[in-house]
PDB file of N, CA and C in Angstrom:
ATOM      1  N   UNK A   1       5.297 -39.598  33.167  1.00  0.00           N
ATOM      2  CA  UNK A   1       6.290 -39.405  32.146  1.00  0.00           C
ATOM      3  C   UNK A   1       6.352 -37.922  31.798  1.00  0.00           C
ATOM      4  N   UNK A   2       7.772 -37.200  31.642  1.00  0.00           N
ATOM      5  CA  UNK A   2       7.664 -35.382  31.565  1.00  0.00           C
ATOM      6  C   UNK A   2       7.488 -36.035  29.650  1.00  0.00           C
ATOM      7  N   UNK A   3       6.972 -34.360  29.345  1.00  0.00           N
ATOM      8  CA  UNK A   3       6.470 -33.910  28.209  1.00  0.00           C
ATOM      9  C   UNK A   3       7.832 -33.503  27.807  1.00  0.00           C
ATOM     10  N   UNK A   4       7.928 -34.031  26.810  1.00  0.00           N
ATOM     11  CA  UNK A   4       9.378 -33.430  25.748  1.00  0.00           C
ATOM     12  C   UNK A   4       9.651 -32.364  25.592  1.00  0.00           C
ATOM     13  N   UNK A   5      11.070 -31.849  25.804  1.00  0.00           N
ATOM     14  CA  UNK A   5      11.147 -30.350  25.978  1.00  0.00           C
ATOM     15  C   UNK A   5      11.044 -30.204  24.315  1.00  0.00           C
ATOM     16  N   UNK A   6      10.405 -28.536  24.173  1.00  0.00           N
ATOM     17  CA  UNK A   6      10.237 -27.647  23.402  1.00  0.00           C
ATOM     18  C   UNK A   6      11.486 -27.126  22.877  1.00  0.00           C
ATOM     19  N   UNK A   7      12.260 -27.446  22.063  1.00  0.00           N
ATOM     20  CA  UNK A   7      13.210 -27.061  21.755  1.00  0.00           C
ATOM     21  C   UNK A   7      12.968 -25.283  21.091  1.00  0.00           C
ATOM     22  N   UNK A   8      11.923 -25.298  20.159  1.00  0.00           N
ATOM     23  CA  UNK A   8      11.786 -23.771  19.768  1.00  0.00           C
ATOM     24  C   UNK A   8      11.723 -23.044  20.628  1.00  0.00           C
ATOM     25  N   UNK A   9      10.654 -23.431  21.843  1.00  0.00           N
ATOM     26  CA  UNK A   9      10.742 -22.321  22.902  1.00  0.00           C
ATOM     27  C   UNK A   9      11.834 -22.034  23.587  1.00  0.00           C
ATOM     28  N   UNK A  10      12.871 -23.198  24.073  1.00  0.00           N
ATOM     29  CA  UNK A  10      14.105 -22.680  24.234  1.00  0.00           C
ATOM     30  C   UNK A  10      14.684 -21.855  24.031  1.00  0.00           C
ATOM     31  N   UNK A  11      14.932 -22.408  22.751  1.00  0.00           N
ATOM     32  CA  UNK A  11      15.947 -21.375  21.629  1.00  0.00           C
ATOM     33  C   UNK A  11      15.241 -19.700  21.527  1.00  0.00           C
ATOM     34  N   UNK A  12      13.875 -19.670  21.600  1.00  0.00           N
ATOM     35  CA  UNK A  12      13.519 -18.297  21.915  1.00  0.00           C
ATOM     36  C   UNK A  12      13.460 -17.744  22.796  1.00  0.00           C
ATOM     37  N   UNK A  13      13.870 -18.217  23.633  1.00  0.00           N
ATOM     38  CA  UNK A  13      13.830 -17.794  25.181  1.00  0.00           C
ATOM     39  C   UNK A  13      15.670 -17.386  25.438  1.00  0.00           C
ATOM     40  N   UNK A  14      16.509 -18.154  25.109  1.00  0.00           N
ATOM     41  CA  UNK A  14      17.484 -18.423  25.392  1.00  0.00           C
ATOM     42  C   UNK A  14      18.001 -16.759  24.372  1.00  0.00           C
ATOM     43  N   UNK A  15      17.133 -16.862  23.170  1.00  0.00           N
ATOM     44  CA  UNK A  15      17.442 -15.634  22.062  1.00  0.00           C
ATOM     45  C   UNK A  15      17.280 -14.402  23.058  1.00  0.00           C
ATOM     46  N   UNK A  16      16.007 -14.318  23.870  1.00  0.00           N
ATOM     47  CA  UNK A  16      15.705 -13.254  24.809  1.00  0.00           C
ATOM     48  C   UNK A  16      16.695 -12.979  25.684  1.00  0.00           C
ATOM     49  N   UNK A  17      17.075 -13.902  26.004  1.00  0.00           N
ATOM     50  CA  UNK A  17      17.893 -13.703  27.408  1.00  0.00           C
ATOM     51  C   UNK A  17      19.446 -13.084  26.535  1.00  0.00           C
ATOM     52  N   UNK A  18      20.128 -13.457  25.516  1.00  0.00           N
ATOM     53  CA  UNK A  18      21.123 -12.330  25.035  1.00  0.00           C
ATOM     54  C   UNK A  18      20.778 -11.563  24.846  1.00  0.00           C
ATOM     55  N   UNK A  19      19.243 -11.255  24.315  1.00  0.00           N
ATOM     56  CA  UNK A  19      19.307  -9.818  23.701  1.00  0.00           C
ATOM     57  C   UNK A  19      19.129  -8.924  24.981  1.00  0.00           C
ATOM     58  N   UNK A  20      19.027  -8.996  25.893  1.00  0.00           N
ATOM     59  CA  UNK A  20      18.787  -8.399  27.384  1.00  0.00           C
ATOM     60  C   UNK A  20      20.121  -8.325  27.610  1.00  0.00           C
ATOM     61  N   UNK A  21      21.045  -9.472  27.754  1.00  0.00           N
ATOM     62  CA  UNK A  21      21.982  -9.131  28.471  1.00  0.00           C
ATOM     63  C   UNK A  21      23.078  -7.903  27.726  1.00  0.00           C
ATOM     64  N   UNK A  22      23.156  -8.353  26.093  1.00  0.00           N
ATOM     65  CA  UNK A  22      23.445  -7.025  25.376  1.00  0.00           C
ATOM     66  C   UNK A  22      23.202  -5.984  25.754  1.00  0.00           C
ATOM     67  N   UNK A  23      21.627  -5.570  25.736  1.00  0.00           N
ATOM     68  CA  UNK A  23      21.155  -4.198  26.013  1.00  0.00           C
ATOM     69  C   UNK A  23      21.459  -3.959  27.627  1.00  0.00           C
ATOM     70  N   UNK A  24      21.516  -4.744  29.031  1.00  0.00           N
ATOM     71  CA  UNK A  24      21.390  -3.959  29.736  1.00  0.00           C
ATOM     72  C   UNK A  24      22.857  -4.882  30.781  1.00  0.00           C
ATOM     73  N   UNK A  25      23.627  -5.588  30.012  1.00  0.00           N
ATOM     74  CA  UNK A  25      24.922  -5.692  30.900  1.00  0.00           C
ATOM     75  C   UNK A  25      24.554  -6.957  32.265  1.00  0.00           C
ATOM     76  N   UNK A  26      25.463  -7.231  32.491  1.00  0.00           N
ATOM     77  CA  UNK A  26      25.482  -8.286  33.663  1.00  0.00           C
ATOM     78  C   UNK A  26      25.686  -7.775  35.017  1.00  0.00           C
ATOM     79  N   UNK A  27      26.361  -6.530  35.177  1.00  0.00           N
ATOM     80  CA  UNK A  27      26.339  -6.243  36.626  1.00  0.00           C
ATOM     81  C   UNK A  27      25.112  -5.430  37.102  1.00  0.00           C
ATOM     82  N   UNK A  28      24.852  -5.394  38.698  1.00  0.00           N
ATOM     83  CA  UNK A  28      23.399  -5.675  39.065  1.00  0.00           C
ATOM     84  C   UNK A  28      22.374  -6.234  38.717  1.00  0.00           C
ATOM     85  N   UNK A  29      22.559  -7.262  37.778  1.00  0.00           N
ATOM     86  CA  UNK A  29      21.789  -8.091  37.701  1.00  0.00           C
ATOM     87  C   UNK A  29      20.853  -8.814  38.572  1.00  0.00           C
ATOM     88  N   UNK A  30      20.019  -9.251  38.936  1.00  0.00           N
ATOM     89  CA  UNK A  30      18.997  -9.749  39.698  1.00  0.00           C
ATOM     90  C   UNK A  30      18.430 -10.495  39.110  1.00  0.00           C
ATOM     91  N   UNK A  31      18.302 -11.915  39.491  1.00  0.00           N
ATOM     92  CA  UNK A  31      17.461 -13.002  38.583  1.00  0.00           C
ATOM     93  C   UNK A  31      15.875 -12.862  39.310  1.00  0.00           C
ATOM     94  N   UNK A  32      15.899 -12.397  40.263  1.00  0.00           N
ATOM     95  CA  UNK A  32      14.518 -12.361  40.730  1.00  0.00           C
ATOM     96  C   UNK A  32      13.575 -11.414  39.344  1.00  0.00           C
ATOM     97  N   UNK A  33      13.779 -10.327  38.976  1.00  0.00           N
ATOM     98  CA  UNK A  33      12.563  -9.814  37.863  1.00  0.00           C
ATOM     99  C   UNK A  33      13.299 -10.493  36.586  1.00  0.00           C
ATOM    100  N   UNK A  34      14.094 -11.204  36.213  1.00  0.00           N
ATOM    101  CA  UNK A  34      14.542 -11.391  35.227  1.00  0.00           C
ATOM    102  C   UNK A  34      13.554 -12.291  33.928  1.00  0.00           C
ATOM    103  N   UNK A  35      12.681 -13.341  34.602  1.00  0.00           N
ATOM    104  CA  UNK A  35      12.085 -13.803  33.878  1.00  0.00           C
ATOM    105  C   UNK A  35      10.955 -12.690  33.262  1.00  0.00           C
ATOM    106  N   UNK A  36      10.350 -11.717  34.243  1.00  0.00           N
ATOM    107  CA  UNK A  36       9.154 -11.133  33.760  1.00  0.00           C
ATOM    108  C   UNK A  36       9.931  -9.696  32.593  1.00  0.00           C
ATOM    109  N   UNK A  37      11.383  -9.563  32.430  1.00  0.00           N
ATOM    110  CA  UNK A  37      11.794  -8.952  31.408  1.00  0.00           C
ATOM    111  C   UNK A  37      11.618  -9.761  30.493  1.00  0.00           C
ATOM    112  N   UNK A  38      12.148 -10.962  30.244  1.00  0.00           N
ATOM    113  CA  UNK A  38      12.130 -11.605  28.906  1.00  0.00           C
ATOM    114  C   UNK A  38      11.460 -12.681  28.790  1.00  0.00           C
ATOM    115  N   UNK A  39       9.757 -12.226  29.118  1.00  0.00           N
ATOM    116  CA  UNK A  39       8.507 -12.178  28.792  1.00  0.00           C
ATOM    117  C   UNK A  39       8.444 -13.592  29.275  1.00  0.00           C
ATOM    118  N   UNK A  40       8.645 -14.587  30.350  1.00  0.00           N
ATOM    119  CA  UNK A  40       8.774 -15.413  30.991  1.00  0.00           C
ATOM    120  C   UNK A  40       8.000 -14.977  32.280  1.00  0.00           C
ATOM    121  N   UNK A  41       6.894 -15.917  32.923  1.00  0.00           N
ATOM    122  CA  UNK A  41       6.354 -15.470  33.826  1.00  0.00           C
ATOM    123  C   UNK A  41       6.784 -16.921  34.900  1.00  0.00           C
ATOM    124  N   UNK A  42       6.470 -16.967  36.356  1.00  0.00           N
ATOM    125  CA  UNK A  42       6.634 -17.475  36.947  1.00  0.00           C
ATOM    126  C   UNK A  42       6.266 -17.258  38.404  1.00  0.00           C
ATOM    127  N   UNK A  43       6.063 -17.621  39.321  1.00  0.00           N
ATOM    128  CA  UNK A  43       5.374 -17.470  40.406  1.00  0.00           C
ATOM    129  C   UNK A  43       6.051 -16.807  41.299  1.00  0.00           C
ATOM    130  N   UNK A  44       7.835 -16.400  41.451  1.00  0.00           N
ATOM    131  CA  UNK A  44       8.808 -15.682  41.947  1.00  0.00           C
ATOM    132  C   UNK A  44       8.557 -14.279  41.055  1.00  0.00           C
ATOM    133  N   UNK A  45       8.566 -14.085  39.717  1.00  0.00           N
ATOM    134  CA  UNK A  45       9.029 -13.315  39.164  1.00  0.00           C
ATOM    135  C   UNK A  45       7.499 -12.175  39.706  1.00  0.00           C
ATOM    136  N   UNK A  46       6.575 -12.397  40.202  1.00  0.00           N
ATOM    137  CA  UNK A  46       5.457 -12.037  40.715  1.00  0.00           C
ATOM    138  C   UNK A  46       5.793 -10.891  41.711  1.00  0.00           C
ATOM    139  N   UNK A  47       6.319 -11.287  42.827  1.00  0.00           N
ATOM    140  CA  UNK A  47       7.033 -10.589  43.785  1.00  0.00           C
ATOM    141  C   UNK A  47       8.259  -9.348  43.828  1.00  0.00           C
ATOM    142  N   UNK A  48       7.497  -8.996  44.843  1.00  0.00           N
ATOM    143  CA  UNK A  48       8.681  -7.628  44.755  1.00  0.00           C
ATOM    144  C   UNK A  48       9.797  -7.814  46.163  1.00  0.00           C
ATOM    145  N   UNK A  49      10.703  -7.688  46.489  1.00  0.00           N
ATOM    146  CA  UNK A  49      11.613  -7.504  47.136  1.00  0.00           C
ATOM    147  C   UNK A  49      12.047  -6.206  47.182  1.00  0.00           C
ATOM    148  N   UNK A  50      12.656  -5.951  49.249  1.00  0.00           N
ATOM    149  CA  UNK A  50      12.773  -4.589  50.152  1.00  0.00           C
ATOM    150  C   UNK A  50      14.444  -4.267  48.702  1.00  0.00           C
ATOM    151  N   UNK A  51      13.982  -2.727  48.796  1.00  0.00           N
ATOM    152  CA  UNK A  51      15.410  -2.347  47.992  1.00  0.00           C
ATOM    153  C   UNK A  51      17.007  -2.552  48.780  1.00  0.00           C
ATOM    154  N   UNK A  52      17.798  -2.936  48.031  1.00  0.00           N
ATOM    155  CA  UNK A  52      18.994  -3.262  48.512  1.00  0.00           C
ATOM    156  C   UNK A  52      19.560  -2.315  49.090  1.00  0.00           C
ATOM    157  N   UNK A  53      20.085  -2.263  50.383  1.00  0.00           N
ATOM    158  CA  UNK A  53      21.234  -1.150  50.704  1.00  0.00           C
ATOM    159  C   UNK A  53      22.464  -0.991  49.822  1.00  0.00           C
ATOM    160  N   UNK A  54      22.821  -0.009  49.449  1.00  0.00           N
ATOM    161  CA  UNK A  54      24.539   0.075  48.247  1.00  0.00           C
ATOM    162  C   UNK A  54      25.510   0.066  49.688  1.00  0.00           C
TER     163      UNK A  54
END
């Protein structure tokens, strides 16, 4: 049986994720480091990836 979602943590998480997108905009965005900005860790967000060609 899953464990009942956390609604506070949501909502604080979800608070993080505008206040980021405010401060730093949606284009080039990358969801790969995105969790370890708004203090969300995860087993992807670990990793680094080769820099993109422009």
């Amino acid at each position: 049986m899953p464990r009942p979602p956390d609604l506070a943590k949501r909502r604080q998480l979800l608070e993080r994720i505008h206040d980021y997108v405010i401060r730093n905009g949606l284009s080039g965005l990358s969801l790969r480091p995105s969790p370890r900005n708004w203090g969300r860790a995860t087993a992807c967000s670990s990793t680094t990836s080769a820099p993109r060609n422009a």
